[in-house]
N, C-alpha and C. Protein backbone atom coordinates (compact mmCIF):
# COMPACT_ATOMS: atom_id res chain seq x y z
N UNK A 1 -15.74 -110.93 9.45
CA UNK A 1 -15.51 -109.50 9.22
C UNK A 1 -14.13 -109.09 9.74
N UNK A 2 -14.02 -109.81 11.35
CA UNK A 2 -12.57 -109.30 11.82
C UNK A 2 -11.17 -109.47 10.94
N UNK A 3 -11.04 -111.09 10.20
CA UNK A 3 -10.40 -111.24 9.03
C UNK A 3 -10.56 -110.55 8.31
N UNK A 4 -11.59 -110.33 7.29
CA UNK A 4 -11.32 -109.49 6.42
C UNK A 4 -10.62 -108.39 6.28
N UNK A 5 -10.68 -107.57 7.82
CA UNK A 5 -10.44 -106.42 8.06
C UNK A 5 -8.66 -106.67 8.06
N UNK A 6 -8.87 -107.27 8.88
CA UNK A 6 -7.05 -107.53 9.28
C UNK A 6 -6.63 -107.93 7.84
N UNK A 7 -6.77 -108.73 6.90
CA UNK A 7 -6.22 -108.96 5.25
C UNK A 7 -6.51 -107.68 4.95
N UNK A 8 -7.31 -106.50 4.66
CA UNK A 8 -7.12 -105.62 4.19
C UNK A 8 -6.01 -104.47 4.47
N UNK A 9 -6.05 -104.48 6.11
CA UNK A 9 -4.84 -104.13 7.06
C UNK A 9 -3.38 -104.41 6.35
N UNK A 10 -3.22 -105.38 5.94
CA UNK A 10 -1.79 -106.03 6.12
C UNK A 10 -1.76 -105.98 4.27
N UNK A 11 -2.44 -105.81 3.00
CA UNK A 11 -2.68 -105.62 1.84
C UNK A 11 -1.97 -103.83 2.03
N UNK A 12 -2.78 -103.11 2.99
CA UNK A 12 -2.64 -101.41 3.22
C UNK A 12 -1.13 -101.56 3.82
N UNK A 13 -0.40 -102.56 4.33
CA UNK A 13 1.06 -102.04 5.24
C UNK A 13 0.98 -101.59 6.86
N UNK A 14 -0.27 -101.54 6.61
CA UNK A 14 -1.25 -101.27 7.95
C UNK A 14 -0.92 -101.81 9.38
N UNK A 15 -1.20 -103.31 9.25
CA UNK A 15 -1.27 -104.16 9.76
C UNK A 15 0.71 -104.55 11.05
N UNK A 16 0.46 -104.37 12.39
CA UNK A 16 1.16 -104.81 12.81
C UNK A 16 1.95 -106.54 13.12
N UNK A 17 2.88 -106.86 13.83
CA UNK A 17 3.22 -108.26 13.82
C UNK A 17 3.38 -108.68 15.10
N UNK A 18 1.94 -108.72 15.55
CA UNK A 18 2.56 -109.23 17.00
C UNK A 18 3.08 -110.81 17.48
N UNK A 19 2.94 -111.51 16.59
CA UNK A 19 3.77 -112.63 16.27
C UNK A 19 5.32 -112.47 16.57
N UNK A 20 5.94 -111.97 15.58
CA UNK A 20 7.36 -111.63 15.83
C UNK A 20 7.60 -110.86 16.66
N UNK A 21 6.99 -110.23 17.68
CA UNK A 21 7.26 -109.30 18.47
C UNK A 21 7.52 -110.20 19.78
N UNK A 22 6.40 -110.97 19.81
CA UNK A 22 6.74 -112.15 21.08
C UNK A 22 7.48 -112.83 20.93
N UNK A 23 8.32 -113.08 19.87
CA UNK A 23 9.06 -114.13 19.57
C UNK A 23 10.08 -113.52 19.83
N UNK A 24 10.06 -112.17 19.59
CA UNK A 24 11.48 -111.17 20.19
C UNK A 24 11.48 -111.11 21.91
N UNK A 25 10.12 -111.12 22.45
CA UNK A 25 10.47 -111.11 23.71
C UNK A 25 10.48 -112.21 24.31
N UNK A 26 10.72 -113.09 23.75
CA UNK A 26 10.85 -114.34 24.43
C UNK A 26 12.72 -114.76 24.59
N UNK A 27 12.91 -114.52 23.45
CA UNK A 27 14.72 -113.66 22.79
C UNK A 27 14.97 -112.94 23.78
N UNK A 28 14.67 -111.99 24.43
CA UNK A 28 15.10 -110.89 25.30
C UNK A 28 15.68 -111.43 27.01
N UNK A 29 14.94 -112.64 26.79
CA UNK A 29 14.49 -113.52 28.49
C UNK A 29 15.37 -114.99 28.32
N UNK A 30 15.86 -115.11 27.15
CA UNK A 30 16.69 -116.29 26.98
C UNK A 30 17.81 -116.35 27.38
N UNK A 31 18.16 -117.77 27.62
CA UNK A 31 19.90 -117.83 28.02
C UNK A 31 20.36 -117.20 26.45
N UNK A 32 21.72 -116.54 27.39
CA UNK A 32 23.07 -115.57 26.69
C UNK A 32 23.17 -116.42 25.86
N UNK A 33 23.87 -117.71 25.44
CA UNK A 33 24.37 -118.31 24.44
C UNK A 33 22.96 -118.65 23.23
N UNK A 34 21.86 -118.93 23.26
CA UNK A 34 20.92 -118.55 22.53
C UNK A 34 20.64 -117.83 22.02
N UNK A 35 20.94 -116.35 22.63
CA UNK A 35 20.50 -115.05 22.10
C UNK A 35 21.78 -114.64 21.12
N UNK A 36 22.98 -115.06 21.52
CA UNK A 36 24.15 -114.79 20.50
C UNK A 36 23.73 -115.66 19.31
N UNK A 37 23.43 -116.95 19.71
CA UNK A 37 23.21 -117.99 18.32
C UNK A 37 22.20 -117.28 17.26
N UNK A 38 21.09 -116.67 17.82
CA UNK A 38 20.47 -115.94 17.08
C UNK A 38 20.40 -114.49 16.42
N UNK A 39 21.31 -114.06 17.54
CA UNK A 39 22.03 -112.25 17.00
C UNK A 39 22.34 -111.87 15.65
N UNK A 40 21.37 -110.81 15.41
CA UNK A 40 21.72 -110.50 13.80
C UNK A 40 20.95 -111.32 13.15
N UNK A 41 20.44 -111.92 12.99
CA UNK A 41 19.23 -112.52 12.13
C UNK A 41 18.18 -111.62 12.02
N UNK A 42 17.61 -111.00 10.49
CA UNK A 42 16.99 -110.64 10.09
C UNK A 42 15.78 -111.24 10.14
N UNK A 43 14.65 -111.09 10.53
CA UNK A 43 12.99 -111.78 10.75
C UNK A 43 12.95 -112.98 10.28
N UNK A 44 13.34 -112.78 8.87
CA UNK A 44 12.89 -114.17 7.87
C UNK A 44 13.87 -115.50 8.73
N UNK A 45 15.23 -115.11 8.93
CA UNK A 45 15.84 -115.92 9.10
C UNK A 45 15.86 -116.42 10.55
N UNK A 46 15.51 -115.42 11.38
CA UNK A 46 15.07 -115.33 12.70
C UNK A 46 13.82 -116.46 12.49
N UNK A 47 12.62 -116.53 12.09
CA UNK A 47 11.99 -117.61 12.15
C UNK A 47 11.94 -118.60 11.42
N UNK A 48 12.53 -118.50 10.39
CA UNK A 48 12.78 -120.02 9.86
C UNK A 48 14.27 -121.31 10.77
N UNK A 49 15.25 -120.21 11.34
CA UNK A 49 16.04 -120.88 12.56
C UNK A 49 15.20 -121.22 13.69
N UNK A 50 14.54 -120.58 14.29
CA UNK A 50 13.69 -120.83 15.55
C UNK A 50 12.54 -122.34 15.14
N UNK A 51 12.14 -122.06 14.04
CA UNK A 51 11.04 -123.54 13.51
C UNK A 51 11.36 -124.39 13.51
N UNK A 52 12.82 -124.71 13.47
CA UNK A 52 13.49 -126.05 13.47
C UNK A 52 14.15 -126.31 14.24
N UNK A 53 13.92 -125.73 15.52
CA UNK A 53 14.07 -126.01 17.03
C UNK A 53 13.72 -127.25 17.46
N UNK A 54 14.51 -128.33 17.62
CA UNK A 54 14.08 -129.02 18.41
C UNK A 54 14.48 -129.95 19.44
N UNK A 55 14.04 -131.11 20.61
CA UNK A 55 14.23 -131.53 21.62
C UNK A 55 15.21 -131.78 21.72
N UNK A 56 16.49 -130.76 22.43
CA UNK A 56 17.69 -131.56 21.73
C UNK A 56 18.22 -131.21 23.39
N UNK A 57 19.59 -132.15 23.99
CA UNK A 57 20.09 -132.26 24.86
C UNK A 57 21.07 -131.60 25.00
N UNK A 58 21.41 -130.97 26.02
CA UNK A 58 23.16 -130.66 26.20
C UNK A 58 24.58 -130.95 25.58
N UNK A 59 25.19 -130.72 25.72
CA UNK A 59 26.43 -131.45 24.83
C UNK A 59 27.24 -132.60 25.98
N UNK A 60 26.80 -132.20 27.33
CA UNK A 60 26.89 -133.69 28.16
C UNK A 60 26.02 -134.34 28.70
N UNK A 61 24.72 -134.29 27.48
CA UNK A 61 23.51 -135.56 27.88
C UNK A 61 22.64 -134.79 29.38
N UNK A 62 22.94 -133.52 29.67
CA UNK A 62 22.04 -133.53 30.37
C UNK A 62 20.67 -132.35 29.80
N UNK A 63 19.75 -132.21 29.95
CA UNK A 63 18.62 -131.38 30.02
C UNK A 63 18.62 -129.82 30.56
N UNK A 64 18.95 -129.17 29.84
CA UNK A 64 18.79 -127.95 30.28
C UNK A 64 16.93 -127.38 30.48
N UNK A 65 16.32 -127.48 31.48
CA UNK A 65 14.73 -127.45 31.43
C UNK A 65 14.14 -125.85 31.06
N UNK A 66 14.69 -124.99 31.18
CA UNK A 66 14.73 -123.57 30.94
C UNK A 66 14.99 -123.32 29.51
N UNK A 67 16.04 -123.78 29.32
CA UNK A 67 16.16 -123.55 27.99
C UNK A 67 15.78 -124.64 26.73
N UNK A 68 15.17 -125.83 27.45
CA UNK A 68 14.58 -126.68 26.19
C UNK A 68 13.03 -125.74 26.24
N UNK A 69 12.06 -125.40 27.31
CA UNK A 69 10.70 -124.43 27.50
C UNK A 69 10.81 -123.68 26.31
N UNK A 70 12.27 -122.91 26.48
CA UNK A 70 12.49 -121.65 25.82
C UNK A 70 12.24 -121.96 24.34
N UNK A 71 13.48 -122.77 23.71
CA UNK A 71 13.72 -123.24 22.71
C UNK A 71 12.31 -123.61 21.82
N UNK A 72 11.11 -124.43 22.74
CA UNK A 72 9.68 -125.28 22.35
C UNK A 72 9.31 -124.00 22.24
N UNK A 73 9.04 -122.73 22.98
CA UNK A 73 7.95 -121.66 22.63
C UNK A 73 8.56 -121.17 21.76
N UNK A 74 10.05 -121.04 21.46
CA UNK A 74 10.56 -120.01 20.04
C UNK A 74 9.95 -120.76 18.97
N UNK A 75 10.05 -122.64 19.34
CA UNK A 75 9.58 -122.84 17.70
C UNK A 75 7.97 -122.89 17.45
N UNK A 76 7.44 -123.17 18.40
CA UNK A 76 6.04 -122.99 18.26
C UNK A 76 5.84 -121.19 17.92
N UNK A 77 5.93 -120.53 17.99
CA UNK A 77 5.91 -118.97 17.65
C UNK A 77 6.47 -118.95 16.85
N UNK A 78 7.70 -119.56 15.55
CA UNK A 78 7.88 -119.05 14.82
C UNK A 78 6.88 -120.30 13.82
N UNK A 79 6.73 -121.09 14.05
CA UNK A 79 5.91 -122.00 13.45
C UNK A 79 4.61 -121.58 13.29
N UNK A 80 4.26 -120.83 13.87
CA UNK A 80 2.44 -119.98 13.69
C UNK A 80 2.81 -118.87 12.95
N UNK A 81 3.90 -118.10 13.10
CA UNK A 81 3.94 -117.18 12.11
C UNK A 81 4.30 -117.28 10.45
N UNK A 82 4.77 -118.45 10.83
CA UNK A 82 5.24 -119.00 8.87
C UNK A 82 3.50 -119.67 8.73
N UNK A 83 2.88 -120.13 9.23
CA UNK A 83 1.54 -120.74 9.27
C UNK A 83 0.89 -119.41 8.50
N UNK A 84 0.60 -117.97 9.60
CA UNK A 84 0.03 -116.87 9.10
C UNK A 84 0.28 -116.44 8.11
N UNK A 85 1.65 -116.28 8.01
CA UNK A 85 2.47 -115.57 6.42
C UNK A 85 1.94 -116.10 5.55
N UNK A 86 1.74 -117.54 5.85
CA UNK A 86 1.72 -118.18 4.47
C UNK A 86 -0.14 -117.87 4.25
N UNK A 87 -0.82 -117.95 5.51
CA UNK A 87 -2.24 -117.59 4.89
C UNK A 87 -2.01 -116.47 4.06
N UNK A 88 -1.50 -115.35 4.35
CA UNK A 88 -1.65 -113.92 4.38
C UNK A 88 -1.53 -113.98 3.09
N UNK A 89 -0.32 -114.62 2.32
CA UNK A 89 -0.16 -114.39 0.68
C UNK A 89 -1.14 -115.21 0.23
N UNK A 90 -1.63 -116.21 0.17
CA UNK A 90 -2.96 -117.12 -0.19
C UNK A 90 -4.19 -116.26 -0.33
């Protein structure tokens, strides 16, 4: 029933995104040079950049641990929301 309701929600315009909203506040709490890399990206492009986030190293081999965390929850959050979208039109 709760589905249904929420597909009818989001059919009406109804329906909020709290998906992208965390994905913005996760953006808000990130290192500076991340948040520029992503500045100005419109939603769509905002999560299809964030999904293809991945384990990647410094530019002198070392581990930034804060910002690889960061990087794994942007793409896991934008990766559930292309997941939902895509139910939503189905």
């Amino acid at each position: 029933m709760d589905a249904q309701e929420a597909a009818r929600a989001v059919l009406r315009g109804r329906a909020c995104s709290r998906g992208k909203a965390q994905l913005k506040a996760v953006l808000v709490t990130a290192d500076p040079d991340l948040r520029e890399q992503l500045a100005g990206l419109k939603n769509p492009a905002l999560v299809r950049t964030c999904a293809q986030f991945d384990d990647r190293e410094d530019d002198d081999g070392v581990k930034d641990a804060v910002g690889q965390a960061t990087r794994i929850v942007l793409c896991l959050l934008a990766q559930r929301i292309d997941q939902l979208t895509g139910r939503i039109r189905e």
